[in-house]
PDB file of N, CA and C in Angstrom:
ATOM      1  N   UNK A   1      -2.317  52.184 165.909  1.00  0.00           N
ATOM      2  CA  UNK A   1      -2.001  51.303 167.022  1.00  0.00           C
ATOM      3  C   UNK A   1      -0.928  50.279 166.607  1.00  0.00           C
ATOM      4  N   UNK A   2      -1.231  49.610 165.411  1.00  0.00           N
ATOM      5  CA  UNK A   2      -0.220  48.844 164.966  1.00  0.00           C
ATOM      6  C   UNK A   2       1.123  49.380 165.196  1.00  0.00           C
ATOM      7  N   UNK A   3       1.444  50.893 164.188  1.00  0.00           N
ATOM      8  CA  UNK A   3       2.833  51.389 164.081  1.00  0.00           C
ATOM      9  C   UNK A   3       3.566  51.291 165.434  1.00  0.00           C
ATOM     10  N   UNK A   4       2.713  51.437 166.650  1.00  0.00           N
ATOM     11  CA  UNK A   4       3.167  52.066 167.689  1.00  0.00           C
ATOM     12  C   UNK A   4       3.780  50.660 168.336  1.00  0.00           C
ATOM     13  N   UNK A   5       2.600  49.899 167.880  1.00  0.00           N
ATOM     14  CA  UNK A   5       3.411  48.515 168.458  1.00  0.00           C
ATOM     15  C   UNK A   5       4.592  47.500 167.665  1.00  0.00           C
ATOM     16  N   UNK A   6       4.555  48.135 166.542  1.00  0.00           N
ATOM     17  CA  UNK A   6       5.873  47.276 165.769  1.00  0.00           C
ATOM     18  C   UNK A   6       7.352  48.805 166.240  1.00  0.00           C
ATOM     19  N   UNK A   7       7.050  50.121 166.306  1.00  0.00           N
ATOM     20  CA  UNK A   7       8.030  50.897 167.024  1.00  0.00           C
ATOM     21  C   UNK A   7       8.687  50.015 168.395  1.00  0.00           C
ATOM     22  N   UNK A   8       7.212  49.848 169.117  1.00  0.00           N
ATOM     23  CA  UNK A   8       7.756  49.057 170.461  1.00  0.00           C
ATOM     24  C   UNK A   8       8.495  48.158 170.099  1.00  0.00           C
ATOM     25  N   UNK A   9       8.205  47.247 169.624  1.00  0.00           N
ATOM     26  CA  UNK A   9       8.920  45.506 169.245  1.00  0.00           C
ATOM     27  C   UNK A   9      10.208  45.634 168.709  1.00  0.00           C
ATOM     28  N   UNK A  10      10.683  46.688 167.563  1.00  0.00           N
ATOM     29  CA  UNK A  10      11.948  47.158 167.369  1.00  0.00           C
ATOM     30  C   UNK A  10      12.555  47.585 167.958  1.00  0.00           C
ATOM     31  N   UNK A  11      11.880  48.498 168.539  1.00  0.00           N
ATOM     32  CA  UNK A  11      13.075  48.889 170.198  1.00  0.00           C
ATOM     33  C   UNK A  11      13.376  47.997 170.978  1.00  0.00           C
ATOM     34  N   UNK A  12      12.701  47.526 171.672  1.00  0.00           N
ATOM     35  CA  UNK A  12      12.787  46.395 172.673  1.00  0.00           C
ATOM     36  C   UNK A  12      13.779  45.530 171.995  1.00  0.00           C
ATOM     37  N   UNK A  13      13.699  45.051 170.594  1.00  0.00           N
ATOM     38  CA  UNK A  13      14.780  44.248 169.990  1.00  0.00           C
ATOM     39  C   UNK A  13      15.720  44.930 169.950  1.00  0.00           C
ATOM     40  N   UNK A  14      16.196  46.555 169.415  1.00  0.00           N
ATOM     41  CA  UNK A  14      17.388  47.205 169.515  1.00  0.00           C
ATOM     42  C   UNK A  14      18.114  46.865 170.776  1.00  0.00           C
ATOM     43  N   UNK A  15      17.057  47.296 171.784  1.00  0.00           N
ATOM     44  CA  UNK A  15      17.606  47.223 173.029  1.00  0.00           C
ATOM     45  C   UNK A  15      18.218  45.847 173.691  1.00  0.00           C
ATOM     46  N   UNK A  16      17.950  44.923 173.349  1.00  0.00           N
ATOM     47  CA  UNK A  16      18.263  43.867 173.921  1.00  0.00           C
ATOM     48  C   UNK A  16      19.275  43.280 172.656  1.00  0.00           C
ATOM     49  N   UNK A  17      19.707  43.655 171.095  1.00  0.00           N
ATOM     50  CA  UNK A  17      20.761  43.178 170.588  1.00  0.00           C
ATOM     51  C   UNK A  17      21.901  44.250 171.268  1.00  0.00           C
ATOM     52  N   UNK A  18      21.424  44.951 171.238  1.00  0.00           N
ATOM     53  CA  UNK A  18      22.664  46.307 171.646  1.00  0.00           C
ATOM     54  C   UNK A  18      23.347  45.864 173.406  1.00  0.00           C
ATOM     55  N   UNK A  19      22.332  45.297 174.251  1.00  0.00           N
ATOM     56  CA  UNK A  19      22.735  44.098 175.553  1.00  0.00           C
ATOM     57  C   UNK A  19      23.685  43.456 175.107  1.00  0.00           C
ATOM     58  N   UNK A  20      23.054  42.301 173.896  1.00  0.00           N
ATOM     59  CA  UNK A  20      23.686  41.043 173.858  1.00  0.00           C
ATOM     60  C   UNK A  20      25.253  41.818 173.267  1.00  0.00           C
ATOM     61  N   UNK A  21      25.095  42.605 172.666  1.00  0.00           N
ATOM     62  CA  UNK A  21      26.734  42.902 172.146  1.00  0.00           C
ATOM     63  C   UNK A  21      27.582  43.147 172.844  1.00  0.00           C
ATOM     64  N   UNK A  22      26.952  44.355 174.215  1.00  0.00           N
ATOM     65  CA  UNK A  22      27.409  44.779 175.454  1.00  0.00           C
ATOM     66  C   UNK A  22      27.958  43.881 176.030  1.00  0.00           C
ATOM     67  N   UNK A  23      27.399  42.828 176.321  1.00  0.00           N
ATOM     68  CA  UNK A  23      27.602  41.416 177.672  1.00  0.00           C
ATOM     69  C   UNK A  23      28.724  40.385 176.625  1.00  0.00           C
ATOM     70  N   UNK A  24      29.133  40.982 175.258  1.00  0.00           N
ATOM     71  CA  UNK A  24      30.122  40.041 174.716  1.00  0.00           C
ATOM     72  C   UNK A  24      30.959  40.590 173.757  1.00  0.00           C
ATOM     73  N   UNK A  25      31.401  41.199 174.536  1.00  0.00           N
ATOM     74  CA  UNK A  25      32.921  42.583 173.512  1.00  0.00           C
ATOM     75  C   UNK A  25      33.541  41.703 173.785  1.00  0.00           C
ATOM     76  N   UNK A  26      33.951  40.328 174.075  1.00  0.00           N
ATOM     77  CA  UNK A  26      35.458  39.791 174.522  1.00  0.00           C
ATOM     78  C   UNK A  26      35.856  39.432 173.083  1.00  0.00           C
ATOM     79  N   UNK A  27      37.144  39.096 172.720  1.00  0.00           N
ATOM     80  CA  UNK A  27      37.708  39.078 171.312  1.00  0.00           C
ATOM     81  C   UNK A  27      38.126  37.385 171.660  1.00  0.00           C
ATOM     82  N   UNK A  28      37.674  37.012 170.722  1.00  0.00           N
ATOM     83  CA  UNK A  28      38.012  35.327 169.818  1.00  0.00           C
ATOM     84  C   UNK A  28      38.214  35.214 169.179  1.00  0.00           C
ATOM     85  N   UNK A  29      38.724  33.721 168.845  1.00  0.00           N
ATOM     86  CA  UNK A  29      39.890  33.903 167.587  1.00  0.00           C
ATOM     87  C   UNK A  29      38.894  32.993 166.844  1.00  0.00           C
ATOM     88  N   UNK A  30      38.993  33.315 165.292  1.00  0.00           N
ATOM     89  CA  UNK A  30      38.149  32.141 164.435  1.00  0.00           C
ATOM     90  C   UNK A  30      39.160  31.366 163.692  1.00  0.00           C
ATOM     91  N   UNK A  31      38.729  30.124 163.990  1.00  0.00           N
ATOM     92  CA  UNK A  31      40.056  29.780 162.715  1.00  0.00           C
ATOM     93  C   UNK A  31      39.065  28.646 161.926  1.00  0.00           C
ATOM     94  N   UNK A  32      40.265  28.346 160.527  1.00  0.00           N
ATOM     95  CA  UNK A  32      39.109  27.805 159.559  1.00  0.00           C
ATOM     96  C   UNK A  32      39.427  26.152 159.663  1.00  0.00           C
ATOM     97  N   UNK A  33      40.821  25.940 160.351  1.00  0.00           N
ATOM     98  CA  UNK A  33      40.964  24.505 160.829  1.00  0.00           C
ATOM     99  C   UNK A  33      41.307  24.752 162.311  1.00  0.00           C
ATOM    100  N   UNK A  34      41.288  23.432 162.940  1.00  0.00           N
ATOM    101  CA  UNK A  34      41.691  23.015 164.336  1.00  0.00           C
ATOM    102  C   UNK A  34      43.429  23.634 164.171  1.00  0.00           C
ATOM    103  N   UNK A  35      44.173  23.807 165.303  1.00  0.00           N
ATOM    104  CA  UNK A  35      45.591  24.314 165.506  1.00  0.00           C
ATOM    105  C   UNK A  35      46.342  22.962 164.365  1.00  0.00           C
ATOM    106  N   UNK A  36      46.066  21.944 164.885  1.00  0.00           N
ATOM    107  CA  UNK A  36      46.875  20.529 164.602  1.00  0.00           C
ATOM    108  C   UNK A  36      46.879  20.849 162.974  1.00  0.00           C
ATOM    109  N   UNK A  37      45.264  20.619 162.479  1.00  0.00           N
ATOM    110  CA  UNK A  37      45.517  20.368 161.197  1.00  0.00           C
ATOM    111  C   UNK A  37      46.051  21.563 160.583  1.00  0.00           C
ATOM    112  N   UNK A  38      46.105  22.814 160.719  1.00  0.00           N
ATOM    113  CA  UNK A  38      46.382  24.048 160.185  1.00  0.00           C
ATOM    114  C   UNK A  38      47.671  23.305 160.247  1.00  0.00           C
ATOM    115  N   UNK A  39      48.886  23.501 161.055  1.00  0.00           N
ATOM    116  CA  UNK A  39      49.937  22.694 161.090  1.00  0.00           C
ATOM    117  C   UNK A  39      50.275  21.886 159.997  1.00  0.00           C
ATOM    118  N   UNK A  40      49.622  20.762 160.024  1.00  0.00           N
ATOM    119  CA  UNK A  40      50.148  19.717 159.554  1.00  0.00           C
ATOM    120  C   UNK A  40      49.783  20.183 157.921  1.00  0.00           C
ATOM    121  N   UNK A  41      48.383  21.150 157.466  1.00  0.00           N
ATOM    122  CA  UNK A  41      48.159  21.051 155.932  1.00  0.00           C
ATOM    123  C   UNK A  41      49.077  22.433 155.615  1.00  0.00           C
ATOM    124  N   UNK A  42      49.609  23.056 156.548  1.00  0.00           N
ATOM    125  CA  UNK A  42      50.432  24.349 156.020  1.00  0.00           C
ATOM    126  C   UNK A  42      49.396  25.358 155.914  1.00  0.00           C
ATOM    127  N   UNK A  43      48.347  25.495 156.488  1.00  0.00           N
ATOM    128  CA  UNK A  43      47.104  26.148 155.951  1.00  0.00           C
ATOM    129  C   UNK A  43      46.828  26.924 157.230  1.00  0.00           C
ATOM    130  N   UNK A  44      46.867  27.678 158.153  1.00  0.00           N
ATOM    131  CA  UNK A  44      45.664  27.866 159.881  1.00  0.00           C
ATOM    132  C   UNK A  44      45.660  29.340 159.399  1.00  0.00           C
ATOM    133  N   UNK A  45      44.596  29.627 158.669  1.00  0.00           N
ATOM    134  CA  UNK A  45      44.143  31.441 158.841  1.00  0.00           C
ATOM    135  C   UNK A  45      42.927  31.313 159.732  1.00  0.00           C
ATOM    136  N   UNK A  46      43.466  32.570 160.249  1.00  0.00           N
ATOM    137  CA  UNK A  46      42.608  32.889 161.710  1.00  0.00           C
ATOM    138  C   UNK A  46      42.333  34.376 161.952  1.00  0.00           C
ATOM    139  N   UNK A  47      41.273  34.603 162.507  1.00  0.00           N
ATOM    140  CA  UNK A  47      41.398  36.285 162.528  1.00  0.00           C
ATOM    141  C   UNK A  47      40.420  36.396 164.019  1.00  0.00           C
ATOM    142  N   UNK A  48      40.779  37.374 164.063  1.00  0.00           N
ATOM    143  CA  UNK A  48      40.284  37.766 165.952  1.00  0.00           C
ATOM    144  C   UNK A  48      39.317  38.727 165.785  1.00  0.00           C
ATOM    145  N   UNK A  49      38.067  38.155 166.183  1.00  0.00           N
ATOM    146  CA  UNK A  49      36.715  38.875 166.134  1.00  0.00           C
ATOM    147  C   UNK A  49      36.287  39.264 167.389  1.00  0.00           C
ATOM    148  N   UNK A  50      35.152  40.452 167.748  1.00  0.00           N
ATOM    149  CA  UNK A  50      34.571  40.219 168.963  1.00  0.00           C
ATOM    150  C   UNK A  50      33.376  39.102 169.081  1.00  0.00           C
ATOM    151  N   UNK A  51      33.265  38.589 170.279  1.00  0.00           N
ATOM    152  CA  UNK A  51      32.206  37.484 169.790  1.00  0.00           C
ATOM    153  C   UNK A  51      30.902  37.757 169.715  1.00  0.00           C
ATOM    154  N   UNK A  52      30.170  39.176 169.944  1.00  0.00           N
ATOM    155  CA  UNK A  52      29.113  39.647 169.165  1.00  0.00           C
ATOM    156  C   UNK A  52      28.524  39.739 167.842  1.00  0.00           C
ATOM    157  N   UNK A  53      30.310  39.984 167.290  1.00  0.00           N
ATOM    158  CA  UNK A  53      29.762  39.530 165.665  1.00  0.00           C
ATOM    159  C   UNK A  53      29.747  38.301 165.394  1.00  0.00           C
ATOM    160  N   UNK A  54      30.238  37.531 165.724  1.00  0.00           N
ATOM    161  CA  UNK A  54      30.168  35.947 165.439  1.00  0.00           C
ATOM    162  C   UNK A  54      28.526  35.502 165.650  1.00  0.00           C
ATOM    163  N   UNK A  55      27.798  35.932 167.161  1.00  0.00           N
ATOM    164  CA  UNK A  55      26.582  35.410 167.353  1.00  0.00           C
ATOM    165  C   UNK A  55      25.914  36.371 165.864  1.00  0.00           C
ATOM    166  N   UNK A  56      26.135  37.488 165.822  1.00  0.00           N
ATOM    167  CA  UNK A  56      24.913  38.214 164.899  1.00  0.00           C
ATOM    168  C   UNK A  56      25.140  37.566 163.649  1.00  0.00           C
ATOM    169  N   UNK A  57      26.654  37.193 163.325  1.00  0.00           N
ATOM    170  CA  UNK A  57      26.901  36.308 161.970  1.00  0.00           C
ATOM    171  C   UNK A  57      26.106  35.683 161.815  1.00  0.00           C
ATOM    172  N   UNK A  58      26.161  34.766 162.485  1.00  0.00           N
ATOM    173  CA  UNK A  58      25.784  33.471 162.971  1.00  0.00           C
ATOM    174  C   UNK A  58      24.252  33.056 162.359  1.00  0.00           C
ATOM    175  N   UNK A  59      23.502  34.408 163.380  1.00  0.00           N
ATOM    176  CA  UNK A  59      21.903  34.862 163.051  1.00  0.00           C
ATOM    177  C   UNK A  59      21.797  34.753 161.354  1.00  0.00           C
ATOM    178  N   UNK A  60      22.732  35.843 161.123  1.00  0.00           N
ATOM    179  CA  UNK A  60      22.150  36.085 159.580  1.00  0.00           C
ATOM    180  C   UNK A  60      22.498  35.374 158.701  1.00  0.00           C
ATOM    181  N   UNK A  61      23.488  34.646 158.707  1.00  0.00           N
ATOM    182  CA  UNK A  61      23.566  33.222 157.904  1.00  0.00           C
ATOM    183  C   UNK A  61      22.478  32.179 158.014  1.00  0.00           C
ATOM    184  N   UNK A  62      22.644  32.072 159.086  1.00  0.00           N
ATOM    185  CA  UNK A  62      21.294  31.033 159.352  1.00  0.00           C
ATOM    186  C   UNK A  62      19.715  31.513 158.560  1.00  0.00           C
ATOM    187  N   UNK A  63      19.609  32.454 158.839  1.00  0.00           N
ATOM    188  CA  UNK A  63      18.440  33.100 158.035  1.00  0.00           C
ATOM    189  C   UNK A  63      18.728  32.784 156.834  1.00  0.00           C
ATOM    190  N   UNK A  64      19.800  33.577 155.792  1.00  0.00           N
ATOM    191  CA  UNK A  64      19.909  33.086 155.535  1.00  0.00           C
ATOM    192  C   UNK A  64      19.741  31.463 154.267  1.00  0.00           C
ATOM    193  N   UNK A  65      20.462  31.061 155.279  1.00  0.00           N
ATOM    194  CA  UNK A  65      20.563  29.333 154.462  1.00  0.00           C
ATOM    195  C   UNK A  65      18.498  29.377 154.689  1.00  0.00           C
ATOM    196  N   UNK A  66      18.036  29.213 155.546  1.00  0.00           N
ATOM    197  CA  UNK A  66      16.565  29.829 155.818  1.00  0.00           C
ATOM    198  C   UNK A  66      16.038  29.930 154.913  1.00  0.00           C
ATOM    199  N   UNK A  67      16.035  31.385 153.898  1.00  0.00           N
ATOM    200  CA  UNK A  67      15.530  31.509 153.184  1.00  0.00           C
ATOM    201  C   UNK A  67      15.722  30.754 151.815  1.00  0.00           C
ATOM    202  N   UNK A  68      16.691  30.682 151.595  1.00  0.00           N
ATOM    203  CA  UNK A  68      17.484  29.464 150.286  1.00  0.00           C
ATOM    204  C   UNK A  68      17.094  28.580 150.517  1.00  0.00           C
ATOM    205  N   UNK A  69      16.467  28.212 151.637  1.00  0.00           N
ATOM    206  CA  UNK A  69      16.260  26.448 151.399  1.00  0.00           C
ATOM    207  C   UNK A  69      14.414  26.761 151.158  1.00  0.00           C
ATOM    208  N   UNK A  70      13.922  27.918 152.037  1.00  0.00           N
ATOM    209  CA  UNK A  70      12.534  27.921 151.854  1.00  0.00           C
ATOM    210  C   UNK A  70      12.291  28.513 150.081  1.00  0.00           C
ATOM    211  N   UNK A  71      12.837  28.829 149.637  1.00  0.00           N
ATOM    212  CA  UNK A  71      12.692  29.367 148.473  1.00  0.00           C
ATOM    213  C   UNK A  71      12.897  28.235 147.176  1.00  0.00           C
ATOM    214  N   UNK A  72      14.036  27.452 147.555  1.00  0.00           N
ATOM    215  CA  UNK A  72      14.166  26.354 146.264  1.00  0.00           C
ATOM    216  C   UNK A  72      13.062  25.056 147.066  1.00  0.00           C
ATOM    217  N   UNK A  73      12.541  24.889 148.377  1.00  0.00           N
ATOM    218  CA  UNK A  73      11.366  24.184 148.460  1.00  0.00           C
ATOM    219  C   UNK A  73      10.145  24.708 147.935  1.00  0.00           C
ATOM    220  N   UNK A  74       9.941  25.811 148.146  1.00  0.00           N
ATOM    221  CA  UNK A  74       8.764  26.789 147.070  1.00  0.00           C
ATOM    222  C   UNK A  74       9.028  26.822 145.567  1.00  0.00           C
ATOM    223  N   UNK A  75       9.956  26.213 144.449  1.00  0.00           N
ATOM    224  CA  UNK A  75       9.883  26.317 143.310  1.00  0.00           C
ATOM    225  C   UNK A  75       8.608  25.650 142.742  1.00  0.00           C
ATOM    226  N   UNK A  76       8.370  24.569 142.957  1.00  0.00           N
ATOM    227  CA  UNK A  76       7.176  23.553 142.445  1.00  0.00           C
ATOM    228  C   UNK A  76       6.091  24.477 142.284  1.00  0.00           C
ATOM    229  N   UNK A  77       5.737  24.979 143.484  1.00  0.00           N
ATOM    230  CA  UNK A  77       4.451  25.726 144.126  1.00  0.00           C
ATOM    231  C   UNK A  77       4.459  27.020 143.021  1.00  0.00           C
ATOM    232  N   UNK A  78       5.760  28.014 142.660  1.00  0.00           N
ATOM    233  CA  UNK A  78       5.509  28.740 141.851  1.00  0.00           C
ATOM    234  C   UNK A  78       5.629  28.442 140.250  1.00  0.00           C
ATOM    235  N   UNK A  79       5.827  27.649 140.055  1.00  0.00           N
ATOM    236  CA  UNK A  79       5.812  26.412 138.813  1.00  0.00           C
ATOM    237  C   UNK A  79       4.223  26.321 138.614  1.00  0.00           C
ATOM    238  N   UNK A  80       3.634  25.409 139.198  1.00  0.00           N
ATOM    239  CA  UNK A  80       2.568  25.346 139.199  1.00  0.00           C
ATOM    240  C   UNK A  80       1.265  26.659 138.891  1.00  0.00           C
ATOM    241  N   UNK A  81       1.586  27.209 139.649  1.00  0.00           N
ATOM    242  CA  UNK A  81       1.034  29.155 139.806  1.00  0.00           C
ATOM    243  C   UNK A  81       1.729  29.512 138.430  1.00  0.00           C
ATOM    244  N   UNK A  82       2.241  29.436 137.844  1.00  0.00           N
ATOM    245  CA  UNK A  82       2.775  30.347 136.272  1.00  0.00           C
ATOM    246  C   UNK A  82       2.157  29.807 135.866  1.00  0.00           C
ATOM    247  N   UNK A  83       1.831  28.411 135.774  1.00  0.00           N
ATOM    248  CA  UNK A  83       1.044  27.454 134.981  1.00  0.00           C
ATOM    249  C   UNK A  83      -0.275  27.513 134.496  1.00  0.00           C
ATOM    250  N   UNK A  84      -0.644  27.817 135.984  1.00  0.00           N
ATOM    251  CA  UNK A  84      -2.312  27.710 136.300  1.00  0.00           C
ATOM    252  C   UNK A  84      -2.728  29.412 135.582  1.00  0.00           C
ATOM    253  N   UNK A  85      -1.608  30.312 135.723  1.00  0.00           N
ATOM    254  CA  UNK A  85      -2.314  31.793 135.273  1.00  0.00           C
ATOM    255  C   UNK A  85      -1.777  32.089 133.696  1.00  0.00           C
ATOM    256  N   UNK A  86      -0.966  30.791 132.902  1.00  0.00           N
ATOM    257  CA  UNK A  86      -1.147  31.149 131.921  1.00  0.00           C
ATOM    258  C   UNK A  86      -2.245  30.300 131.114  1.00  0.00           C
ATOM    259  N   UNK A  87      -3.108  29.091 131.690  1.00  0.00           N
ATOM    260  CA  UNK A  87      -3.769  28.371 131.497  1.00  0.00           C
ATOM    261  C   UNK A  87      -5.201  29.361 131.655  1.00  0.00           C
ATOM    262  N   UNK A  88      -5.175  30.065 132.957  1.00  0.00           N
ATOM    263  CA  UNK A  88      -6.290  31.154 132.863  1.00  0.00           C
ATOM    264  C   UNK A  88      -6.469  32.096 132.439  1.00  0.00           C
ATOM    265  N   UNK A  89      -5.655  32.821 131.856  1.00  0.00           N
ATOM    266  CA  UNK A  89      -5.671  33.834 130.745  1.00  0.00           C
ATOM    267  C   UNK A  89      -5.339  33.177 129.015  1.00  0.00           C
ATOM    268  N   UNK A  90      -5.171  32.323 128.654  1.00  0.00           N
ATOM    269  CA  UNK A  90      -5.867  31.611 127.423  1.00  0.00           C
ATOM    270  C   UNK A  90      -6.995  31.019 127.711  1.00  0.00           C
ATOM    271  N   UNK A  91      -7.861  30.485 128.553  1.00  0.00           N
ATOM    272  CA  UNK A  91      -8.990  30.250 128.362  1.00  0.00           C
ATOM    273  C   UNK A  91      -9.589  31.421 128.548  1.00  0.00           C
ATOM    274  N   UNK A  92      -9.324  32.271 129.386  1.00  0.00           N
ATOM    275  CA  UNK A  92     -10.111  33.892 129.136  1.00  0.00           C
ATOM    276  C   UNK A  92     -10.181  34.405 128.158  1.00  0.00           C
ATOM    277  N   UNK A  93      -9.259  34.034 126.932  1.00  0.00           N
ATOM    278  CA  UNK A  93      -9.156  34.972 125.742  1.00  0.00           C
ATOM    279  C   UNK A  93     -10.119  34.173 124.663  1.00  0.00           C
ATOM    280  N   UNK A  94     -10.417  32.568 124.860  1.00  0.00           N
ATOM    281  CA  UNK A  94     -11.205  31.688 124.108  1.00  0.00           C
ATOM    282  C   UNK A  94     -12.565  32.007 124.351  1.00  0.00           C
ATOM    283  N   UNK A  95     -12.615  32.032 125.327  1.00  0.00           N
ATOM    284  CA  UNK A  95     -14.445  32.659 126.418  1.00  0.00           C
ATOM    285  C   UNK A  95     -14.775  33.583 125.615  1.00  0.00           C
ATOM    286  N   UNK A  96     -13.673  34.734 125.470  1.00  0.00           N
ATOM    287  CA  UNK A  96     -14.262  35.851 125.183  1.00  0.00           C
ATOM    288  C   UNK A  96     -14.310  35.878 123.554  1.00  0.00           C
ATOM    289  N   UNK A  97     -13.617  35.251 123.017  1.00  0.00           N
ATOM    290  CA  UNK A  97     -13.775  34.686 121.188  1.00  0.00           C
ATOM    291  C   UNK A  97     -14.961  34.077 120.964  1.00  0.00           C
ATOM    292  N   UNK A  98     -15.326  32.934 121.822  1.00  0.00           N
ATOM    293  CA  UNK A  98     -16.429  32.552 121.730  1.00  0.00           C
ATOM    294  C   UNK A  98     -17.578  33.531 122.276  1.00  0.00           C
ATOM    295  N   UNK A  99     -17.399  34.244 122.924  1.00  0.00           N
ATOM    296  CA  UNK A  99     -18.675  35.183 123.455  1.00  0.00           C
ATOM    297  C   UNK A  99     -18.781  36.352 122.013  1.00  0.00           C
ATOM    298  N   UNK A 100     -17.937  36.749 121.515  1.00  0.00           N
ATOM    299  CA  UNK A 100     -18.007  37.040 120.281  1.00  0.00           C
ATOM    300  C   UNK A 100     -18.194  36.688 118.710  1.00  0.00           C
ATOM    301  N   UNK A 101     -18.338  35.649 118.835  1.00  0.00           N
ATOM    302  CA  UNK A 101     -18.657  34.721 118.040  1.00  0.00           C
ATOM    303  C   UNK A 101     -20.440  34.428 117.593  1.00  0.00           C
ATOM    304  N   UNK A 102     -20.784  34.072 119.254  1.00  0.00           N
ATOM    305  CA  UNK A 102     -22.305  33.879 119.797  1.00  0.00           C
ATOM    306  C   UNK A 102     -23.237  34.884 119.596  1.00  0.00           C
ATOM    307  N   UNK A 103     -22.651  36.451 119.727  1.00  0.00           N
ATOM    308  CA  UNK A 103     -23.522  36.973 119.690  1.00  0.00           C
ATOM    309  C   UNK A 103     -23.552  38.035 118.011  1.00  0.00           C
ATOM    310  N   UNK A 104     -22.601  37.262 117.465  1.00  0.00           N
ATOM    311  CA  UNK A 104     -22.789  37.814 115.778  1.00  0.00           C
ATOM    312  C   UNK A 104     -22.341  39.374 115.205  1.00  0.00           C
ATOM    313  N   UNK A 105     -22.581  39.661 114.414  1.00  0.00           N
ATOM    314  CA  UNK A 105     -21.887  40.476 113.943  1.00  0.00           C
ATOM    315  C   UNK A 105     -23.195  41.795 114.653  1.00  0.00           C
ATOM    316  N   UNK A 106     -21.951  42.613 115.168  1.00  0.00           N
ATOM    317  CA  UNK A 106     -22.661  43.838 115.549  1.00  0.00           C
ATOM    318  C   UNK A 106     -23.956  45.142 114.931  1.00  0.00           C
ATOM    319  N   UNK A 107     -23.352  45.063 112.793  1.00  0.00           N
ATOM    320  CA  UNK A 107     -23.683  45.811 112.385  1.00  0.00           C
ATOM    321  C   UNK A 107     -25.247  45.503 112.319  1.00  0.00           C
ATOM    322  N   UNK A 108     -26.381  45.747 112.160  1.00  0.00           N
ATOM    323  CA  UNK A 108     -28.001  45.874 112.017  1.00  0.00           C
ATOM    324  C   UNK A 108     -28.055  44.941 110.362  1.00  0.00           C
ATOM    325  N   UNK A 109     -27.115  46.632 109.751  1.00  0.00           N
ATOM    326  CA  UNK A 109     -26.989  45.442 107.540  1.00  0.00           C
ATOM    327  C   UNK A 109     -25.892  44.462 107.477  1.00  0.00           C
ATOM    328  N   UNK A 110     -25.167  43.673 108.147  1.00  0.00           N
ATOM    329  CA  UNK A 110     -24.524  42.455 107.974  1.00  0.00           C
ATOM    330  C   UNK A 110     -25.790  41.294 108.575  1.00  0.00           C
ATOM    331  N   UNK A 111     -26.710  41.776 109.794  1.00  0.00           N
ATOM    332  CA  UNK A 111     -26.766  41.091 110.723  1.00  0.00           C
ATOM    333  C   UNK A 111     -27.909  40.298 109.749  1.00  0.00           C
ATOM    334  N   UNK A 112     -28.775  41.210 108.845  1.00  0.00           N
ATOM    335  CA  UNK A 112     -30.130  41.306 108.215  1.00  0.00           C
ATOM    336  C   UNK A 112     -29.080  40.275 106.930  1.00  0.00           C
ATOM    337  N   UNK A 113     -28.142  40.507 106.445  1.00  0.00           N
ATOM    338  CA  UNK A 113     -28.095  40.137 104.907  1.00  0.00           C
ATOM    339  C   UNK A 113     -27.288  38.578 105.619  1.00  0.00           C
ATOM    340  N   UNK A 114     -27.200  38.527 106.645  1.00  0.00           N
ATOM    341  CA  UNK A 114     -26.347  37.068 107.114  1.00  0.00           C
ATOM    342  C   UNK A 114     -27.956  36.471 107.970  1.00  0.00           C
ATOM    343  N   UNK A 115     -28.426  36.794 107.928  1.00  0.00           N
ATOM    344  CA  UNK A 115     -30.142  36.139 108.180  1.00  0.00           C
ATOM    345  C   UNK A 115     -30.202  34.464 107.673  1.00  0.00           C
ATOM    346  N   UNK A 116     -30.134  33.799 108.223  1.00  0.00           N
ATOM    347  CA  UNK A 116     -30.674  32.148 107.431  1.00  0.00           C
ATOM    348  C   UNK A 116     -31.909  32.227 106.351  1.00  0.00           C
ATOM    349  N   UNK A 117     -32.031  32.026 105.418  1.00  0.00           N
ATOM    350  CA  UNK A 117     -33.299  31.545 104.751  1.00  0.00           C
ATOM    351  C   UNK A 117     -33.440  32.881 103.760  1.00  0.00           C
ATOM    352  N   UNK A 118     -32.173  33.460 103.400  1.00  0.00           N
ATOM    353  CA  UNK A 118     -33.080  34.580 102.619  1.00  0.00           C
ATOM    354  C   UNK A 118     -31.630  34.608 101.452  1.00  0.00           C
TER     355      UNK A 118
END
């Protein structure tokens, strides 16, 4: 049931980016300064896009910066988590030294000749 409904949800999204591209084939120009300052710094590169790719740009940059910013706000959090699981696997390895320790030597003739009082 799931598959059928994330099939649906992708289509329905195909279908309606494949719209939005439809309803905006017109061609625009991008430029990286205003007309004036291109001018005045000797600088105006510009290139003529349709404006479908600009919105989908747009999308996936934004995502994106999105994820880069959610990811270097999550450093601490996985800082912490390396921390905590190398802190729990050395005390797991002490537990288990000491649980070996406690319960003495395995053999029957060490166990008899390491006896207190004899």
């Amino acid at each position: 049931m799931m598959r059928a409904l994330r099939w649906l949800f992708l289509a329905v999204l195909a279908l309606g980016l494949i719209g939005l591209a439809l309803a905006n084939r017109e061609i625009v120009t991008l430029r990286v300064l205003p007309p004036e300052a291109g001018e005045f710094l000797g600088y105006g590169w510009a290139v003529q896009v349709p404006m479908f790719l600009v919105i989908f740009a747009g999308v996936l940059i934004g995502l994106f910066i999105g994820f880069v910013w959610e990811w270097l706000r999550e450093h601490k959090i996985r800082s912490t988590a390396t921390r905590a699981t190398r802190k729990a696997t050395r005390l797991e390895g002490e537990v288990e030294r000491l649980r070996e320790r406690a319960q003495g030597p395995k053999d029957e003739v060490l166990a008899l000749l390491e006896k207190p009082g004899r």
